[in-house]
C-alpha atoms as a PDB file:
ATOM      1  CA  UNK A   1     113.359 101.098 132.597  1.00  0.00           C
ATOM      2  CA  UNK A   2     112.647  99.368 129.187  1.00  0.00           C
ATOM      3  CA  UNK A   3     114.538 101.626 126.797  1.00  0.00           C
ATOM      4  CA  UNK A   4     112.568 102.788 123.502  1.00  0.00           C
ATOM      5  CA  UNK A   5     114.356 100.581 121.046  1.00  0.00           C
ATOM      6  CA  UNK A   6     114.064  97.396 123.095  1.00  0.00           C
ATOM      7  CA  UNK A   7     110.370  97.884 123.118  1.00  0.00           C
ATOM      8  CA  UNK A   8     110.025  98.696 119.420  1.00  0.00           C
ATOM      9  CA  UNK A   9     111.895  95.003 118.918  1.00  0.00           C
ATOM     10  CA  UNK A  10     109.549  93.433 121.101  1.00  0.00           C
ATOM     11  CA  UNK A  11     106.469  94.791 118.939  1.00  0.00           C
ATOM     12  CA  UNK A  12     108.227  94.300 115.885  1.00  0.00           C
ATOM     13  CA  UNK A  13     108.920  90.479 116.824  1.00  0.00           C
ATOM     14  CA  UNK A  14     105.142  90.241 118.060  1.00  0.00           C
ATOM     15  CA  UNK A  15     103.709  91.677 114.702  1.00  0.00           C
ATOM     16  CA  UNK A  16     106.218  88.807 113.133  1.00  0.00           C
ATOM     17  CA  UNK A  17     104.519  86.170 115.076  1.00  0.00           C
ATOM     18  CA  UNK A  18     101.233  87.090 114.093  1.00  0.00           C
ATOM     19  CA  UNK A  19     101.886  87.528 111.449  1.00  0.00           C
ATOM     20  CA  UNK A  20     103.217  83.373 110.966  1.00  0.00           C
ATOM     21  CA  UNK A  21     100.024  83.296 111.884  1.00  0.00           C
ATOM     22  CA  UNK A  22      97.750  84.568 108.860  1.00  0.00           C
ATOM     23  CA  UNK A  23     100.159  81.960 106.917  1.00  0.00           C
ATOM     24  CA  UNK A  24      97.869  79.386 105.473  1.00  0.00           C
ATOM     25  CA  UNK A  25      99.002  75.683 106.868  1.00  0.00           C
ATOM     26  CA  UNK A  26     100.605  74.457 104.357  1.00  0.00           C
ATOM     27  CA  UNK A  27     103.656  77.431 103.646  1.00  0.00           C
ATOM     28  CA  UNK A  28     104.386  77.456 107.315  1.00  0.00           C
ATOM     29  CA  UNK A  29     106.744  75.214 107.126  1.00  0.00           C
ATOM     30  CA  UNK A  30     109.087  76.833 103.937  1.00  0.00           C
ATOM     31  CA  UNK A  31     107.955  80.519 104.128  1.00  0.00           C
ATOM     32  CA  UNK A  32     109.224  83.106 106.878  1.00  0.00           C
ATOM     33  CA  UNK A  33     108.759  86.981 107.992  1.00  0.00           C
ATOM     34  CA  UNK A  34     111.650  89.214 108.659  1.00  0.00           C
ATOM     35  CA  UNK A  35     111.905  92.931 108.966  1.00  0.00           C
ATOM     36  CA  UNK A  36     114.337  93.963 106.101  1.00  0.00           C
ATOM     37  CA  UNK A  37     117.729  95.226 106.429  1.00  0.00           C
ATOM     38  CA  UNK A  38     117.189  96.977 102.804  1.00  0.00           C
ATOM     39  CA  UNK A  39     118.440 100.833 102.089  1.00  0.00           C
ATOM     40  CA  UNK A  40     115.278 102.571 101.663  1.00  0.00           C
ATOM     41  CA  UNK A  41     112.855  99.091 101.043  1.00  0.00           C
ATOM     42  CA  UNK A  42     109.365  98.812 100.023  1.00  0.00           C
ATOM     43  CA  UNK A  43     106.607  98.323 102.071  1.00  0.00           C
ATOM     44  CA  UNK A  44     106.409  94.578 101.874  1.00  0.00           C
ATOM     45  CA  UNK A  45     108.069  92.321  99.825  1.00  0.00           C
ATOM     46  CA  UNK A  46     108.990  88.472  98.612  1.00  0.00           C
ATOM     47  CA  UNK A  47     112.340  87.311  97.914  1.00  0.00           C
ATOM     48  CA  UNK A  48     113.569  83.440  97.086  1.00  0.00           C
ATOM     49  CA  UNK A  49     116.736  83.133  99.351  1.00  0.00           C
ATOM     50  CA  UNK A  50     116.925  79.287  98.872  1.00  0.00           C
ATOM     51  CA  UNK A  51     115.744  76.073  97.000  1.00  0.00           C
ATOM     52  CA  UNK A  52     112.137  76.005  97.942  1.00  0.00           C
ATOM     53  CA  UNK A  53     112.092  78.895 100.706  1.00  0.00           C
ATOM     54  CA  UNK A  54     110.866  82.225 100.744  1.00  0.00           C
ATOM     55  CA  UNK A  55     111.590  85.483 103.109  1.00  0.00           C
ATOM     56  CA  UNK A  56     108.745  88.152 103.284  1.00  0.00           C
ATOM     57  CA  UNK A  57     110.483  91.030 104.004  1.00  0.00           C
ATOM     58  CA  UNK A  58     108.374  93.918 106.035  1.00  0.00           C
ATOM     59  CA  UNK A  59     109.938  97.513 106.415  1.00  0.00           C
ATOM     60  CA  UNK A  60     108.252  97.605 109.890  1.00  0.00           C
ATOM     61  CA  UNK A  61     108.750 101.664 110.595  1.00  0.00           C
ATOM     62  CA  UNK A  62     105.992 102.069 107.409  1.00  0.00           C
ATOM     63  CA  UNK A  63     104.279  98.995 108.652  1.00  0.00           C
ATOM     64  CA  UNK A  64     103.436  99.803 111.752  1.00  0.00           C
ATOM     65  CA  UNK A  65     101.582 103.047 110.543  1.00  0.00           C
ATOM     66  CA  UNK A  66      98.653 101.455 108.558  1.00  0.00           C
ATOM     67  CA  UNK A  67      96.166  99.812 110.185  1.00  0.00           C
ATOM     68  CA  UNK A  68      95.714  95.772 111.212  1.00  0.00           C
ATOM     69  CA  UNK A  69      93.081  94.978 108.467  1.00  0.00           C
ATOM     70  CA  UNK A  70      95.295  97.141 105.892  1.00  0.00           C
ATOM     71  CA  UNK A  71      98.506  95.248 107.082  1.00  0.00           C
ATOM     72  CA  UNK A  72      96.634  91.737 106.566  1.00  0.00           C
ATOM     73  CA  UNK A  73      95.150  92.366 103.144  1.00  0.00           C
ATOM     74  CA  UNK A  74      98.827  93.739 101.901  1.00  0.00           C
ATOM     75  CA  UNK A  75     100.253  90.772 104.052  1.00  0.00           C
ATOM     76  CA  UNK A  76      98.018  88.148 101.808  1.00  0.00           C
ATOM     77  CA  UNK A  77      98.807  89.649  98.424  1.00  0.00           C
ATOM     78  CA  UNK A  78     102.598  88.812  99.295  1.00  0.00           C
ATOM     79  CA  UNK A  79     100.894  84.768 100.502  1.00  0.00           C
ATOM     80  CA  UNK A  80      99.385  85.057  97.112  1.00  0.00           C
ATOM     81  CA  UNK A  81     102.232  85.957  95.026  1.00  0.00           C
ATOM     82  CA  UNK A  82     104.133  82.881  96.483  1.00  0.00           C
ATOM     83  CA  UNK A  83     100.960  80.505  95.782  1.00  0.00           C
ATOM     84  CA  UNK A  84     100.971  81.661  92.375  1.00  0.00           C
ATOM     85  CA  UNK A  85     104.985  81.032  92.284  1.00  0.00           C
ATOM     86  CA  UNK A  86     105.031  84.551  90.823  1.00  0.00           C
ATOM     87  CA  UNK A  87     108.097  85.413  93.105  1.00  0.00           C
ATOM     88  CA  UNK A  88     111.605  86.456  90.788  1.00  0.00           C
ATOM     89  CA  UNK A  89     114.188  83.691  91.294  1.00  0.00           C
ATOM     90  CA  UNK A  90     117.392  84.110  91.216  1.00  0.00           C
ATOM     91  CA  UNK A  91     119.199  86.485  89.252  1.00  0.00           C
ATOM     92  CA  UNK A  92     121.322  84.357  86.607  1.00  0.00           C
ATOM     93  CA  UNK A  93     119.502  87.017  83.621  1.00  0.00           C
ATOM     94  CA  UNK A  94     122.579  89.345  83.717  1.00  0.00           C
ATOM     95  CA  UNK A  95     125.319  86.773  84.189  1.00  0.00           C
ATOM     96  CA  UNK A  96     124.289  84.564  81.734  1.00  0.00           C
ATOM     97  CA  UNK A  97     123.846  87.698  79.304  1.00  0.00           C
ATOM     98  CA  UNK A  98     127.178  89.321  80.303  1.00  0.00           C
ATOM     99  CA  UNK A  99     128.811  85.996  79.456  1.00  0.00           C
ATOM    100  CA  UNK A 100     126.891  85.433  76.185  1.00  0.00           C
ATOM    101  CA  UNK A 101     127.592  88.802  74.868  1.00  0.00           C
ATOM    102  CA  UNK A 102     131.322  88.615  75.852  1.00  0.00           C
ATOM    103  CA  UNK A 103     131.503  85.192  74.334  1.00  0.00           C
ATOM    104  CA  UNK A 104     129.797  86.363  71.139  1.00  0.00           C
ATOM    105  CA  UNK A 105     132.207  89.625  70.675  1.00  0.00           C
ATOM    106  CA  UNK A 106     135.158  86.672  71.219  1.00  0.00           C
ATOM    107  CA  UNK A 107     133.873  84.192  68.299  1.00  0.00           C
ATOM    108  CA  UNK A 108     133.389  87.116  66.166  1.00  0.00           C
ATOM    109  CA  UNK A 109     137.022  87.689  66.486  1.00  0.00           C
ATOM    110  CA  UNK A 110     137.869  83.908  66.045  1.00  0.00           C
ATOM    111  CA  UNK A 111     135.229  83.327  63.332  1.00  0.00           C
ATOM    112  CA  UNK A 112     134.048  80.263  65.149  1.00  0.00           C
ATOM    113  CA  UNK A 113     129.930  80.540  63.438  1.00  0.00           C
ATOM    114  CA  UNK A 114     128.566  77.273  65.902  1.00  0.00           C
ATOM    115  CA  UNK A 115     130.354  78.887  68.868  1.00  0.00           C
ATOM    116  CA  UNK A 116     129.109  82.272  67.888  1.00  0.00           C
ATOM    117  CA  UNK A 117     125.329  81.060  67.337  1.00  0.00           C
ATOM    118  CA  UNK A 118     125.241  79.440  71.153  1.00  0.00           C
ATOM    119  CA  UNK A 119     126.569  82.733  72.577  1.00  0.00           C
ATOM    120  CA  UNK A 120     123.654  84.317  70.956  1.00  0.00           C
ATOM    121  CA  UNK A 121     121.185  82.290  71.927  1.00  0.00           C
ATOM    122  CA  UNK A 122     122.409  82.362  75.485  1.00  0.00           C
ATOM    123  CA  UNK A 123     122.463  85.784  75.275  1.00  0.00           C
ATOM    124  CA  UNK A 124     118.531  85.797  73.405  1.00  0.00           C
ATOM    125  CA  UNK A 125     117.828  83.444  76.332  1.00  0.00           C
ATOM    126  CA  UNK A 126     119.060  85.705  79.465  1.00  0.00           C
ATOM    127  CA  UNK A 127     117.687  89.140  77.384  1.00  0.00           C
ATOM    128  CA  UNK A 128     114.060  87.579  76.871  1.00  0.00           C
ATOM    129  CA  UNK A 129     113.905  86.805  80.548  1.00  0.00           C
ATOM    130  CA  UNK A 130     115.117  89.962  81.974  1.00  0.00           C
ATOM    131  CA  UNK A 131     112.198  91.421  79.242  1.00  0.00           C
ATOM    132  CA  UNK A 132     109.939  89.434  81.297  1.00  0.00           C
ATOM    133  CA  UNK A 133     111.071  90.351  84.488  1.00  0.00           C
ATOM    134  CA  UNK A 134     110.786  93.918  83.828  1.00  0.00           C
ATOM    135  CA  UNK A 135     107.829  94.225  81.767  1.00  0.00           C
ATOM    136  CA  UNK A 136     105.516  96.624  83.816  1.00  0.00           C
ATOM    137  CA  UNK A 137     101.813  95.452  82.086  1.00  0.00           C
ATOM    138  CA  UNK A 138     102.768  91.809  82.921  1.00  0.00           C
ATOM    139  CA  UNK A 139     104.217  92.631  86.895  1.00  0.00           C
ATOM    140  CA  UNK A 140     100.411  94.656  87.360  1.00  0.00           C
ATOM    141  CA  UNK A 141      98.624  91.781  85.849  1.00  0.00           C
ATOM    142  CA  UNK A 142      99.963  89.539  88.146  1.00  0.00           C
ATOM    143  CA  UNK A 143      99.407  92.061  91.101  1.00  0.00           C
ATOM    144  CA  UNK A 144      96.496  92.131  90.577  1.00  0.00           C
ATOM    145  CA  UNK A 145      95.497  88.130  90.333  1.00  0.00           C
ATOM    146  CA  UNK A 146      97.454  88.404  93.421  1.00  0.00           C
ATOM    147  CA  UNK A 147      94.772  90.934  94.738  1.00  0.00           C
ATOM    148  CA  UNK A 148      92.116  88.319  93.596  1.00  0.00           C
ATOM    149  CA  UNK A 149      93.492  86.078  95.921  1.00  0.00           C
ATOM    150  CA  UNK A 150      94.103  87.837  98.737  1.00  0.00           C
ATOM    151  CA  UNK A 151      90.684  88.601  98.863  1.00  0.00           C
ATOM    152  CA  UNK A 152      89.803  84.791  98.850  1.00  0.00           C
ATOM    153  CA  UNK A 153      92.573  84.261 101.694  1.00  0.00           C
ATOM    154  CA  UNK A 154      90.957  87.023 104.024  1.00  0.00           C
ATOM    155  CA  UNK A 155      87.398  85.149 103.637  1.00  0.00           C
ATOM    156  CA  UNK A 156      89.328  81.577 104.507  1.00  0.00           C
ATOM    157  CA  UNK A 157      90.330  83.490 107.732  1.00  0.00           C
ATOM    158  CA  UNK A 158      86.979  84.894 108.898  1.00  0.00           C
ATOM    159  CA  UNK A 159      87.139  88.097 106.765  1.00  0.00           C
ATOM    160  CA  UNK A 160      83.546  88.486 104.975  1.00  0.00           C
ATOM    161  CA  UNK A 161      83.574  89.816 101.592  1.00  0.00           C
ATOM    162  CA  UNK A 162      82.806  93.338 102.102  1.00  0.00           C
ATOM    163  CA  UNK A 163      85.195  93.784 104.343  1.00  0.00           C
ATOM    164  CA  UNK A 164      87.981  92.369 102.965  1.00  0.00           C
ATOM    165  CA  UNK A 165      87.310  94.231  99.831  1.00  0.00           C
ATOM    166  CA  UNK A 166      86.921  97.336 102.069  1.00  0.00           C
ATOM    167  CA  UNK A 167      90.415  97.000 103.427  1.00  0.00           C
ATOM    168  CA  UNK A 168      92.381  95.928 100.334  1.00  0.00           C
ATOM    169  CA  UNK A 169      91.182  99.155  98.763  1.00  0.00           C
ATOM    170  CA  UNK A 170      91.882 101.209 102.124  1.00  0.00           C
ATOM    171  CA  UNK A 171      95.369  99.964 102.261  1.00  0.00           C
ATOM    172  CA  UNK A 172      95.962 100.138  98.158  1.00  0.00           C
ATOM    173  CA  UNK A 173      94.332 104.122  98.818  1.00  0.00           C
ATOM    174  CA  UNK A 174      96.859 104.506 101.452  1.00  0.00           C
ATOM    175  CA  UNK A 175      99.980 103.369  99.812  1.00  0.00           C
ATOM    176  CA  UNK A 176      98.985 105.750  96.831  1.00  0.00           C
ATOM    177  CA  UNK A 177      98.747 108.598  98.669  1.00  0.00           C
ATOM    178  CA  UNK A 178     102.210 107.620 100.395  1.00  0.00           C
ATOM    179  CA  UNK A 179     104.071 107.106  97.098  1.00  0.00           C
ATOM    180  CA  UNK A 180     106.256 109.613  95.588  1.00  0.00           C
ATOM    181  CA  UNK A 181     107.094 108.432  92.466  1.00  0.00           C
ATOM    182  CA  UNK A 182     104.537 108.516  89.849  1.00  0.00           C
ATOM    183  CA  UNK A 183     105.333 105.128  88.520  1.00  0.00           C
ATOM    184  CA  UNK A 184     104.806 102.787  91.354  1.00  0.00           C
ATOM    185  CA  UNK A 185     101.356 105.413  92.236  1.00  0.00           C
ATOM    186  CA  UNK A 186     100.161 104.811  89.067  1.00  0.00           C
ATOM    187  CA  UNK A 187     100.898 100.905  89.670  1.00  0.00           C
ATOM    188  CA  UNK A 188      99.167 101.271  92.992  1.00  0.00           C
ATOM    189  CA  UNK A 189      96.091 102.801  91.155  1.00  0.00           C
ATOM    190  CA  UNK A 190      96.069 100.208  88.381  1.00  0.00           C
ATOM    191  CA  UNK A 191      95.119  97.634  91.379  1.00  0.00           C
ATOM    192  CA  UNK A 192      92.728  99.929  92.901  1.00  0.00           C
ATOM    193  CA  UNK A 193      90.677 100.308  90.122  1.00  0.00           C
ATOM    194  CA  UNK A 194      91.135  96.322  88.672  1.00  0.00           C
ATOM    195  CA  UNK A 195      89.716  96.031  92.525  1.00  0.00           C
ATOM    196  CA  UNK A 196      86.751  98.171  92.473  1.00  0.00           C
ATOM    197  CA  UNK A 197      85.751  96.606  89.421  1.00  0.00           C
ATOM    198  CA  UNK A 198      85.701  92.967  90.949  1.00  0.00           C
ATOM    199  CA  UNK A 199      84.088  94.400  94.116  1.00  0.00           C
ATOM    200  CA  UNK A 200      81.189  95.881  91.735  1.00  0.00           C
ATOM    201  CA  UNK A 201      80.802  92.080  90.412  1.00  0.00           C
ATOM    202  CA  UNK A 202      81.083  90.178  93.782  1.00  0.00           C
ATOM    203  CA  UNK A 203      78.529  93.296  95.138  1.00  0.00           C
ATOM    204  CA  UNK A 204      76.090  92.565  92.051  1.00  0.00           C
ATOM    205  CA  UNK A 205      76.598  88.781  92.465  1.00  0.00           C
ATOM    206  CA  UNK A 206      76.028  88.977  96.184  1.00  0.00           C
ATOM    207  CA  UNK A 207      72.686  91.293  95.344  1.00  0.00           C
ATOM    208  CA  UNK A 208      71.319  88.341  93.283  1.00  0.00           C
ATOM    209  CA  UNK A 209      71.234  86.143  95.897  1.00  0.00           C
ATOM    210  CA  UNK A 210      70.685  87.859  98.831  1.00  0.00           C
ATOM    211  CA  UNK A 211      70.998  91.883  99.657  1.00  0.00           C
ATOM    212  CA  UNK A 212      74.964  92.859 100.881  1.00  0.00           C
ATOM    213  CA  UNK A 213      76.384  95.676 102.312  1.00  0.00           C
ATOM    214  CA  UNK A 214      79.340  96.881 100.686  1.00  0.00           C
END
């Protein structure tokens, strides 16, 4: 007898392979899907784990409770991100800082002022990035170009308009509903309501031309 956990690897591998699938052609080759190993992970994620290559990492156990159209909308958002080469890279911010701070606090003590002014800029440097990293307004604005695109993905792969719109906002719904903490919710509601607004302009565009159901 097939025991539980063999068969949950052989769905989880399956929704992986389908998942290749919804890739478009051209990031086949340097972008792969794993389930993540993570301690408590998000739903879906990008990380950069090499020169040109990027892991989406799925927490499958959440995964595998929304539905397919859900999963592929979410799925595309993470193919847009890495279009739009929005993904962090490698974490060098807090090194680099770390060393120009300590190296600033040491020319301060040996009065060296050229030394002292390139510690501070790396330091100015590695701080400014990190600000950009971590700025919340500027991580939604790009979640939600991200959206934008994901939407245009879903129509390159048969999805019609409506309905991709339909299942972003189900799946963006769901994941609010799902989130405990109030920052990521209100995140997750910042892109639901950036969507409904596009979806009123594609629904009035679509009108103009010819009537739509949406």
């Amino acid at each position: 007898m097939t025991s539980y956990a063999t068969s949950s690897a052989r769905a989880d591998m399956s929704e992986l392979r389908r998942l290749k699938t919804l890739l478009p052609p051209e990031l086949q080759s340097w972008v792969t899907i794993e389930t993540t190993t993570a301690v408590n992970p998000p739903l879906i994620t990008c990380e950069e784990i090499g020169r040109d290559e990027i892991e989406i990492q799925i927490d499958m156990p959440k995964w595998d409770q929304l539905a397919i159209d859900q999963r592929n909308l979410l799925f595309w958002h993470e193919v847009a991100r890495v279009q739009a080469d929005t993904i962090p890279k490698d974490g060098w911010e807090m090194a680099a800082l770390a060393i120009g701070l300590g190296g600033a606090v040491g020319e301060l003590w040996v009065q060296d002022g050229l030394l002292l002014l390139l510690a501070m800029g790396l330091s100015g440097v590695a701080g400014w990035r990190l600000y950009q990293k971590n700025n919340s307004e500027k991580n939604v604005k790009e979640a939600i170009e991200a959206d934008e695109r994901a939407i245009q993905l879903a129509t390159r792969f048969g999805y019609t308009l409506p309905n991709a719109y339909k299942s972003l906002g189900s799946a963006l719904k769901t994941l609010i509903d799902q989130t405990p903490k109030k920052r990521q919710r209100a995140k997750y509601q910042a892109r639901l309501d950036a969507l409904k607004k596009s979806a009123a302009k594609a629904k009035a565009k679509m009108r103009s031309a010819a009537p739509a159901d949406f």
